[in-house]
C-alpha atoms as a PDB file:
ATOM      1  CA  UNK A   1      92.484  53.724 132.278  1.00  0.00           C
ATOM      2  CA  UNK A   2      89.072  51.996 132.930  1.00  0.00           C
ATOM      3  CA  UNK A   3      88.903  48.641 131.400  1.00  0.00           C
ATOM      4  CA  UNK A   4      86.533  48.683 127.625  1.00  0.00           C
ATOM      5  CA  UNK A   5      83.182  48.143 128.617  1.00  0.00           C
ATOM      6  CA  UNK A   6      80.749  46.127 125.674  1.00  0.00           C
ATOM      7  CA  UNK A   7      77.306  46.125 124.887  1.00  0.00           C
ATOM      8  CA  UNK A   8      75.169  43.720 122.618  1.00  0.00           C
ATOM      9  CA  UNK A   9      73.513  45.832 119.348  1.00  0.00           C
ATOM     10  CA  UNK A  10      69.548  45.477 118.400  1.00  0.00           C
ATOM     11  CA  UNK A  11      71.527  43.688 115.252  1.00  0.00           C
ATOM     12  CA  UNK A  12      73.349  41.272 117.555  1.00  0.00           C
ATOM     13  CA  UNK A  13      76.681  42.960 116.896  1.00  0.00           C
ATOM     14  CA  UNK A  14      78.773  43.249 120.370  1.00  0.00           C
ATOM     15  CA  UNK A  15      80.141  46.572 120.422  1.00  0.00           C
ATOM     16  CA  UNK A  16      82.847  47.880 122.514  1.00  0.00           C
ATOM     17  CA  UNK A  17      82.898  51.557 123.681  1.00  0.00           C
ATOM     18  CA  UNK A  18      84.329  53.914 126.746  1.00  0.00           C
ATOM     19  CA  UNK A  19      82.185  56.277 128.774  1.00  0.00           C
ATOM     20  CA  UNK A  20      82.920  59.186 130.491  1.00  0.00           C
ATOM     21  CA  UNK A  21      80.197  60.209 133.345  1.00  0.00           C
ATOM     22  CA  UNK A  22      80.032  63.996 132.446  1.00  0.00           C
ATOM     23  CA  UNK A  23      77.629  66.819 131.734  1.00  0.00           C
ATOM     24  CA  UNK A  24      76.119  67.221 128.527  1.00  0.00           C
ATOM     25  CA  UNK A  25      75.758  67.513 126.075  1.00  0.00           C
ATOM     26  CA  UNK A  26      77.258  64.424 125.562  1.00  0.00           C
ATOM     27  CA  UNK A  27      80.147  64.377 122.995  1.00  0.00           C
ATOM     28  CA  UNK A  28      80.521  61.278 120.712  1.00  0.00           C
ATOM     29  CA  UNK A  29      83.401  60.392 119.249  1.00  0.00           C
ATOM     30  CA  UNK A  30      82.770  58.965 115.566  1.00  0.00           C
ATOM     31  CA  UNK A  31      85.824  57.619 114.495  1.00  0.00           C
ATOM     32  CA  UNK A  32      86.620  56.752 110.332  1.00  0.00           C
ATOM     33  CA  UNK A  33      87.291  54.041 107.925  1.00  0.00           C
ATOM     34  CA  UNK A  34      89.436  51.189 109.557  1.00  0.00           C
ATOM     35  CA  UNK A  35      90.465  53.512 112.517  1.00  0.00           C
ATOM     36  CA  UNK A  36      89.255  52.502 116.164  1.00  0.00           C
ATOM     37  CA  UNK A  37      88.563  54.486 119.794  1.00  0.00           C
ATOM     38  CA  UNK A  38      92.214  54.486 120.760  1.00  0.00           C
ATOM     39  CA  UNK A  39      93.258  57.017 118.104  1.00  0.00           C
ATOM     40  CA  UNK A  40      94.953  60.271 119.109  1.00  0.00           C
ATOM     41  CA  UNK A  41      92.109  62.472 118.637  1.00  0.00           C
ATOM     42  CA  UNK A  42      89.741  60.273 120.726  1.00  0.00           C
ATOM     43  CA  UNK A  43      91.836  59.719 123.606  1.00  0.00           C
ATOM     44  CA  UNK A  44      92.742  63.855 123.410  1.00  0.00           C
ATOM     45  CA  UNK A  45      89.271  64.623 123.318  1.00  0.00           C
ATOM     46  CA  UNK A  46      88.132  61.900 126.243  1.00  0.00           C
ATOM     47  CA  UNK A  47      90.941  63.649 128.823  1.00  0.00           C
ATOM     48  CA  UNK A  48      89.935  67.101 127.816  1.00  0.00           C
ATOM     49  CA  UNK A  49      86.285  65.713 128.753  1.00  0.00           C
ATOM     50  CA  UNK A  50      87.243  64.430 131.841  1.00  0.00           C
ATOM     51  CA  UNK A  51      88.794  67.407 133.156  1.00  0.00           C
ATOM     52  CA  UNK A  52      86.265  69.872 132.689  1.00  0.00           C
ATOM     53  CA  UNK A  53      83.277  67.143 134.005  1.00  0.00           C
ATOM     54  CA  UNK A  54      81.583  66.257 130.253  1.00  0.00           C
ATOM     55  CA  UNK A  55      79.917  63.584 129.302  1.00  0.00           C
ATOM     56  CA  UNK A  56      81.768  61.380 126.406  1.00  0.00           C
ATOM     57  CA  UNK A  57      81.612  58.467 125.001  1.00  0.00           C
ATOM     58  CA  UNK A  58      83.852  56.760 122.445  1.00  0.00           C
ATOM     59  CA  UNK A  59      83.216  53.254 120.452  1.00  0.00           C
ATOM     60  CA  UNK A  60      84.299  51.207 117.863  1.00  0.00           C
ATOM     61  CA  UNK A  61      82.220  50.254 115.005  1.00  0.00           C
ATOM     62  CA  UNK A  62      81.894  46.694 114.121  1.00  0.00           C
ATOM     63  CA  UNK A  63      84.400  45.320 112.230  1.00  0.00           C
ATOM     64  CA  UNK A  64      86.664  48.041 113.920  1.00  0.00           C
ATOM     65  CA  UNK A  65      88.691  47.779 117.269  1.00  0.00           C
ATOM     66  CA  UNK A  66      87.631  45.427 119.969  1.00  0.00           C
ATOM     67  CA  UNK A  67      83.772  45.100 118.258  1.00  0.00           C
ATOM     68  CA  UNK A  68      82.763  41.854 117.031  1.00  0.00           C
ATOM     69  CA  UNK A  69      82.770  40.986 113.263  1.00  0.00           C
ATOM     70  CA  UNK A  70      85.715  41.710 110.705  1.00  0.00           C
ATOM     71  CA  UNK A  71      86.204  45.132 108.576  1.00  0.00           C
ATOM     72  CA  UNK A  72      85.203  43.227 105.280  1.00  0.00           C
ATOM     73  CA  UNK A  73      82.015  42.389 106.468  1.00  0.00           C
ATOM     74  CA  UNK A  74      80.951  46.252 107.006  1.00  0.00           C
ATOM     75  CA  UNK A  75      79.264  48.845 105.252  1.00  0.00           C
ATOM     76  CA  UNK A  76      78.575  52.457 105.817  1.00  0.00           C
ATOM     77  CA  UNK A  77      74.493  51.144 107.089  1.00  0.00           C
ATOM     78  CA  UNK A  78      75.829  48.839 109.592  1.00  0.00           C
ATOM     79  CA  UNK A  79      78.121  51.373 110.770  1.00  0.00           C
ATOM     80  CA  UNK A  80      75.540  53.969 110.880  1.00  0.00           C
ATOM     81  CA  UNK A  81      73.493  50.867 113.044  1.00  0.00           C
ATOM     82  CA  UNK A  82      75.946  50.734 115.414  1.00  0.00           C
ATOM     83  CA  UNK A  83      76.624  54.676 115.747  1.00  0.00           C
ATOM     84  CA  UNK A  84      72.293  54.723 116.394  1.00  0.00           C
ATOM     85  CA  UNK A  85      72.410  51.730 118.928  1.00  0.00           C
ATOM     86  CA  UNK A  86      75.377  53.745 121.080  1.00  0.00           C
ATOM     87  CA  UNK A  87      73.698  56.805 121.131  1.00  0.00           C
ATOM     88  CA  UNK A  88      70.366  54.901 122.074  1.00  0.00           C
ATOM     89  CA  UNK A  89      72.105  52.569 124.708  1.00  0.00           C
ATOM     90  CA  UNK A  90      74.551  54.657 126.184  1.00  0.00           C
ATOM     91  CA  UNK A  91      73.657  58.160 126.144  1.00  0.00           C
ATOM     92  CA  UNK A  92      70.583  60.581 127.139  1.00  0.00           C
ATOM     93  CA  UNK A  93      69.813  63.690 126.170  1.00  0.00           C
ATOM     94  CA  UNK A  94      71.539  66.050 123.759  1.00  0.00           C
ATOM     95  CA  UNK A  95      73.881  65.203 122.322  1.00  0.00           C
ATOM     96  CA  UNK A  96      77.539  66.876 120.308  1.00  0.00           C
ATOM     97  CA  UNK A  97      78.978  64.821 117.614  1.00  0.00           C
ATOM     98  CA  UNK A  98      82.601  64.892 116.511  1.00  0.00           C
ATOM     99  CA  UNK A  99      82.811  62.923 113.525  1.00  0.00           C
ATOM    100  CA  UNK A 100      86.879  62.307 112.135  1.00  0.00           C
ATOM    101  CA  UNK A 101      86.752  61.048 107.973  1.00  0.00           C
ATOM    102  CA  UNK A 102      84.094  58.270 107.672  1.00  0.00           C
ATOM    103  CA  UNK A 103      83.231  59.455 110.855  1.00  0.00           C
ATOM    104  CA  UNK A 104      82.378  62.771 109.944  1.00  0.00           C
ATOM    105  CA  UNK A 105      79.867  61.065 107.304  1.00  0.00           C
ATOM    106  CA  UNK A 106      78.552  59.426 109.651  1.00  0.00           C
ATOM    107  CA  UNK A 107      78.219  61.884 112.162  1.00  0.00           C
ATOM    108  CA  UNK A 108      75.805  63.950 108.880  1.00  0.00           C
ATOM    109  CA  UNK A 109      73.813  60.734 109.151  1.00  0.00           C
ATOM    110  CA  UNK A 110      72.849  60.338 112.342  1.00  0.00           C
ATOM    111  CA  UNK A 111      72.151  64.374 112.355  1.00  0.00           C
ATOM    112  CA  UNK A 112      69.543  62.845 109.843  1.00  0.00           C
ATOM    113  CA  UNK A 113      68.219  60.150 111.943  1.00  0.00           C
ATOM    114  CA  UNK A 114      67.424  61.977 115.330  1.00  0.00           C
ATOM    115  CA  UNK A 115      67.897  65.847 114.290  1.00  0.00           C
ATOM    116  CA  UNK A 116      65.892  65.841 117.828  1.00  0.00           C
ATOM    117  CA  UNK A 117      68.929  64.683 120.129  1.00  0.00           C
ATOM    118  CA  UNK A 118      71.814  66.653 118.141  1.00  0.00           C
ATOM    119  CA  UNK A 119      72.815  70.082 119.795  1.00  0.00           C
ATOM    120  CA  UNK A 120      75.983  70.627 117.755  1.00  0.00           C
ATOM    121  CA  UNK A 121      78.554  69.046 115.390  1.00  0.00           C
ATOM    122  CA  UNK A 122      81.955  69.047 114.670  1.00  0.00           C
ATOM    123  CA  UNK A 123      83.588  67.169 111.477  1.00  0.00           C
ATOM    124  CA  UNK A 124      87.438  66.556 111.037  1.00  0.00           C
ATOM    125  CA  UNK A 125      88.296  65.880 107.242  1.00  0.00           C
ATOM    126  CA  UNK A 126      85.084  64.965 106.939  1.00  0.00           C
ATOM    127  CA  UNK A 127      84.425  62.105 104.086  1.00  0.00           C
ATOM    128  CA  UNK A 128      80.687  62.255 102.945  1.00  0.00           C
ATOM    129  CA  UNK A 129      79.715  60.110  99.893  1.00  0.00           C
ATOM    130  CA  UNK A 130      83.418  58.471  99.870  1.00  0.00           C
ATOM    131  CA  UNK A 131      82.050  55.308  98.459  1.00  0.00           C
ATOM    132  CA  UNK A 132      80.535  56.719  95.182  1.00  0.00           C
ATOM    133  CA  UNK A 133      82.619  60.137  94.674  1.00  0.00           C
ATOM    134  CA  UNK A 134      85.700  58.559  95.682  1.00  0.00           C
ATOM    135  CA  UNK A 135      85.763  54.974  95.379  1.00  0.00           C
ATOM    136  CA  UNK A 136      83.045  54.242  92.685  1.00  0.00           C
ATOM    137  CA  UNK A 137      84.246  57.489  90.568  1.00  0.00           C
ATOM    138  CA  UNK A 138      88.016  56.469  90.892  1.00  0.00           C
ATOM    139  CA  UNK A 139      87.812  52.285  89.646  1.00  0.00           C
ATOM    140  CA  UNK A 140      88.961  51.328  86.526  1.00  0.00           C
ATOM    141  CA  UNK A 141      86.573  48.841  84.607  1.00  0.00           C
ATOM    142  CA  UNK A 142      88.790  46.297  85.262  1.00  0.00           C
ATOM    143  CA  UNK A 143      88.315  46.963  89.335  1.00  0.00           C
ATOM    144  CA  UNK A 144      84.475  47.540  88.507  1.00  0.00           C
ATOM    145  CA  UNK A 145      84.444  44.441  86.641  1.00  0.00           C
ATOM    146  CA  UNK A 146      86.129  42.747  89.742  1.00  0.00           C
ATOM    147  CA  UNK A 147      83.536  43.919  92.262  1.00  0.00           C
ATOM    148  CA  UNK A 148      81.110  41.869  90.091  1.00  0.00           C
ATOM    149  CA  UNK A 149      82.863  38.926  89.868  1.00  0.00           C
ATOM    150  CA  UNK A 150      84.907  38.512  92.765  1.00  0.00           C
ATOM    151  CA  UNK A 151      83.165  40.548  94.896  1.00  0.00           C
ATOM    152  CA  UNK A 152      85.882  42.820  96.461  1.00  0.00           C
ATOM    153  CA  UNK A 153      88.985  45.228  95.403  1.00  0.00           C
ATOM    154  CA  UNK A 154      91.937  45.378  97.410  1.00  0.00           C
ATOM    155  CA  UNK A 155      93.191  49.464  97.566  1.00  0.00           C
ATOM    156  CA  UNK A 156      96.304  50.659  98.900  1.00  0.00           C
ATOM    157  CA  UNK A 157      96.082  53.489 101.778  1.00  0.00           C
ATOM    158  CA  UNK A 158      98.878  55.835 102.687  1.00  0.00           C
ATOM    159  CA  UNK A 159      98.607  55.109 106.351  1.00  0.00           C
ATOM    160  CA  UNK A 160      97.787  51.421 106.979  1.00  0.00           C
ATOM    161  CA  UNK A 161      97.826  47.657 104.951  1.00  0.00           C
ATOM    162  CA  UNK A 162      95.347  47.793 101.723  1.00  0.00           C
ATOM    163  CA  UNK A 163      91.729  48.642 102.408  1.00  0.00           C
ATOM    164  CA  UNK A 164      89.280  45.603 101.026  1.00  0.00           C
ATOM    165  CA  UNK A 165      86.359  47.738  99.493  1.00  0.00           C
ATOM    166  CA  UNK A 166      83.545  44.932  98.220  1.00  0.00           C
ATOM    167  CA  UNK A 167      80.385  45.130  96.010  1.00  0.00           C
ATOM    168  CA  UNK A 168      78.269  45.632  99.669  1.00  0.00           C
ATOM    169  CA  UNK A 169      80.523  48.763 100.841  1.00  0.00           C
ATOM    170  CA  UNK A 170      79.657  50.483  97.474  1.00  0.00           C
ATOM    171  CA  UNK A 171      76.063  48.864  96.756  1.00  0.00           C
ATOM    172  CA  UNK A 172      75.068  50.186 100.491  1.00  0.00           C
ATOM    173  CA  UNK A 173      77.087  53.669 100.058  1.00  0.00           C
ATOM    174  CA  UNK A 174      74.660  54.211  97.692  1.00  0.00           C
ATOM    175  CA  UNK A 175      71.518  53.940 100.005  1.00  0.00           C
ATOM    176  CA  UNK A 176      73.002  56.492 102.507  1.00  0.00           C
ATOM    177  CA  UNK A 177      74.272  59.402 100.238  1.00  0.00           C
ATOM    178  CA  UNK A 178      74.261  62.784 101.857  1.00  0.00           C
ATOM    179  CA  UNK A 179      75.331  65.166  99.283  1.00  0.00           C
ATOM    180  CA  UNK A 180      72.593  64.899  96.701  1.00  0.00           C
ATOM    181  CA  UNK A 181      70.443  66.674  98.949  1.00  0.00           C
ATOM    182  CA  UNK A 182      69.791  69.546 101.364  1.00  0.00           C
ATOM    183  CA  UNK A 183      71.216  69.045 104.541  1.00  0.00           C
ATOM    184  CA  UNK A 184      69.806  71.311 107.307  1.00  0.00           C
ATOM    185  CA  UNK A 185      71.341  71.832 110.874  1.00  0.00           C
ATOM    186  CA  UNK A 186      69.828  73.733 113.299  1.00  0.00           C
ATOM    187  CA  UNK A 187      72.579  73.719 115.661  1.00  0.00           C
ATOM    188  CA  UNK A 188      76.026  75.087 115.334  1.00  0.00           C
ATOM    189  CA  UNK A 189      78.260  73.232 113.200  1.00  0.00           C
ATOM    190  CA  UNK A 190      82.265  73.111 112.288  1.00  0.00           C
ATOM    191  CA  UNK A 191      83.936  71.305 110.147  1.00  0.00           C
ATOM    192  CA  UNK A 192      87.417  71.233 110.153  1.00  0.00           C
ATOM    193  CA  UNK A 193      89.827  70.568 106.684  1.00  0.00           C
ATOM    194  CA  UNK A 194      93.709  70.196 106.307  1.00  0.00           C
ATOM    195  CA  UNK A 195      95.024  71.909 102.729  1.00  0.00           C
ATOM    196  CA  UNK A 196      97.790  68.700 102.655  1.00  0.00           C
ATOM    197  CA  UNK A 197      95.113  66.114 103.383  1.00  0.00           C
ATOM    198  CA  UNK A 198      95.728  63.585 100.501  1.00  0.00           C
ATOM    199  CA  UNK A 199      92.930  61.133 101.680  1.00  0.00           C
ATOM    200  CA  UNK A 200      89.939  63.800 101.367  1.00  0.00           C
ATOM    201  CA  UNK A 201      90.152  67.164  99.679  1.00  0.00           C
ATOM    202  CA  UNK A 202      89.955  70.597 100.370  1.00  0.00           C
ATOM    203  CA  UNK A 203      86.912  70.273  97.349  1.00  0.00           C
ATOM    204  CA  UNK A 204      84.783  67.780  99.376  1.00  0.00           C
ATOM    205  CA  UNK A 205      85.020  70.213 101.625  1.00  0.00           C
ATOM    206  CA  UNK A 206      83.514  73.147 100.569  1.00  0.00           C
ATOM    207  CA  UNK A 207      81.249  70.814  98.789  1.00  0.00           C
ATOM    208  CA  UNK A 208      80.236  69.694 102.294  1.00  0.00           C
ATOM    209  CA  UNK A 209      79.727  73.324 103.144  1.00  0.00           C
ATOM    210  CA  UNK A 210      77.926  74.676  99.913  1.00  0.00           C
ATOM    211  CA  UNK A 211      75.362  71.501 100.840  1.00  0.00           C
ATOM    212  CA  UNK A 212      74.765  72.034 104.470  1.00  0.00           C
ATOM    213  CA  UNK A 213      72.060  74.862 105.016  1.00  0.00           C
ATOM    214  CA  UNK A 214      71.729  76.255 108.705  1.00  0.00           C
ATOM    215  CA  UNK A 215      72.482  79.452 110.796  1.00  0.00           C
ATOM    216  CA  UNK A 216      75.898  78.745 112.237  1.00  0.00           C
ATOM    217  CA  UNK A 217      78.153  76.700 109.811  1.00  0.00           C
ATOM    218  CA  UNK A 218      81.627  77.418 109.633  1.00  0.00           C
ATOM    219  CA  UNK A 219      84.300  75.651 107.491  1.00  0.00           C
ATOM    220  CA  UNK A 220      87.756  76.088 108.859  1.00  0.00           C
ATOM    221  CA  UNK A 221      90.894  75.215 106.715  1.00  0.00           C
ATOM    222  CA  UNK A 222      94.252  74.316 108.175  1.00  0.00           C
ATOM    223  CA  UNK A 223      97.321  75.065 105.581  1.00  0.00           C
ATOM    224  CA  UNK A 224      99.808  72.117 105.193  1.00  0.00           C
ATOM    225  CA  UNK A 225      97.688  70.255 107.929  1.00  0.00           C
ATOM    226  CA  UNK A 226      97.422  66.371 106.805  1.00  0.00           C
ATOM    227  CA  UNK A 227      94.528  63.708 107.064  1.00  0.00           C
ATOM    228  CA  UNK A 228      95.808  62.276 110.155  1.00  0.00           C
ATOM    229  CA  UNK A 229      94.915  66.257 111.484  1.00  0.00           C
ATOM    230  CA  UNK A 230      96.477  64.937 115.160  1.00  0.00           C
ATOM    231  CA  UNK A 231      99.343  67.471 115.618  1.00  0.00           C
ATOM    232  CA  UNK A 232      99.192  69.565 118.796  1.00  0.00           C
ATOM    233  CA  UNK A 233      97.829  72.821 116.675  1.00  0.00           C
ATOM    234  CA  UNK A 234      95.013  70.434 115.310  1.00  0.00           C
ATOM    235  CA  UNK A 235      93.842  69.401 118.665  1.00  0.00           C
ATOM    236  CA  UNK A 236      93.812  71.935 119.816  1.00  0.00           C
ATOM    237  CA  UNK A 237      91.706  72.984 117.053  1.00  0.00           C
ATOM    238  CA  UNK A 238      89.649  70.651 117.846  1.00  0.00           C
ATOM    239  CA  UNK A 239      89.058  71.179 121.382  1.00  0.00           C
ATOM    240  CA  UNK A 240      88.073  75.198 120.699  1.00  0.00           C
ATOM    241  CA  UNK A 241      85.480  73.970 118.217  1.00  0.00           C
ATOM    242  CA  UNK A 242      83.739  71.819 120.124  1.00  0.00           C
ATOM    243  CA  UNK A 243      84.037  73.926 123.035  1.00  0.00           C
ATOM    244  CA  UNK A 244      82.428  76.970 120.493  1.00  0.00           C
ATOM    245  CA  UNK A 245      79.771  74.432 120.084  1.00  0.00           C
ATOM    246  CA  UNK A 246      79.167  73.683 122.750  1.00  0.00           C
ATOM    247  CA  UNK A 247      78.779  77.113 123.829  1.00  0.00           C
ATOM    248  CA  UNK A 248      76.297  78.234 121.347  1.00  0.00           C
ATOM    249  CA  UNK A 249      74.325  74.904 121.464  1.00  0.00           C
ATOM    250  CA  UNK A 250      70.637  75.228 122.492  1.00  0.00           C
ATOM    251  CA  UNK A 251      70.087  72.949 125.527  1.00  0.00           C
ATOM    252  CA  UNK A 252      66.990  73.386 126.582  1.00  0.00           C
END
């Protein structure tokens, strides 16, 4: 495997990333919360690229991976920054975003940001709004009261040590909400939900799809199919929706 290549962000971050020569659209790999570019998905997704000549390109977000900076220094803004300076920096031309948890929110947000470069998008679990509808909604006053005066909450997760969520994460969740508004996609779009996912529901979901307006949404739900949504069914999954984007993506 080639070695991780790095590139310095407009924000001075150093961000590490793999690139597949390829095709395009290019398909970006927008990993979530605490998760980094060698997850199963990723890698599945980069060797299915590779074989049939496509573009791809995987990263991790500060704070995430190899990337500069620690995980408590990050928000859901600088995030987004580094997900805009990859695309600028290491792509051209359209582009096909696959967007797992945190990554599926912001894969919505950079749909936002250059509408012009997206040809198609495909969300797994996708967590839009986390911060406020999850977090935010979920704290007890004592936690609130925490985030004021300490500055941070520790919370457990069912799949790695305790997230640390501080005042920032939530404060800056707020400026990049997706869900309180229209969100329009003119490209083909799937997102992709497991009934036994405990991290995000089935709800945010269909929330997600009752929100997104555009001619060729689908929402596909996968009984008993968990938040980790990395068994060999899944990816494959995966790799037909993309490819269905793909297909019916306007390239020209």
């Amino acid at each position: 495997m080639a070695d991780t290549q790095f590139f310095d962000s407009p924000q001075g971050r150093r961000i590490a990333y793999h690139k597949t020569q390829g095709r395009g659209p290019t398909v970006v790999f927008l990993g979530g919360l605490k998760s980094d570019m060698e997850g199963t998905k990723a890698l599945h997704l980069e060797t299915w690229a590779r074989a049939r000549g496509q573009g791809f390109l995987r990263f991790d977000y500060s704070g995430h991976g190899e990337s500069s900076g620690t995980f408590e220094e990050g928000c859901i803004g600088d995030w987004h920054q580094d997900s805009l300076a990859a695309v600028a920096a290491l792509t051209e031309g359209p582009l096909v975003l696959v967007g797992s948890s945190m990554g599926g929110w912001q894969a919505l947000l950079l749909a936002r940001a250059i509408p012009d470069r997206v040809a198609g998008m495909v969300t797994i679990a996708a967590a839009p709004d986390f911060t406020e509808d999850g977090y935010w909604a979920s704290f007890t006053e004592a936690q609130k009261a925490a985030l004021e005066s300490v500055g941070h909450v520790e919370l457990p997760s069912d799949y790695m040590e305790p997230y640390v969520i501080t005042r920032r994460m939530i404060e800056d969740g707020r400026r990049n909400l997706v869900l309180r508004g229209d969100l329009r996609f003119d490209f083909p779009v799937r997102f992709l939900q497991g009934t036994a996912d405990t991290a995000v529901s089935t709800e945010t979901a269909l929330r997600l799809l009752e929100t997104a307006q555009g001619p060729d949404i689908r929402l596909t739900l996968v009984k008993d199919a968990d938040h980790r949504f990395s068994d060999d069914d899944c990816l494959n999954l995966i790799e037909r929706s993309v490819n269905k984007v793909i297909s019916r993506a306007k390239l020209s």
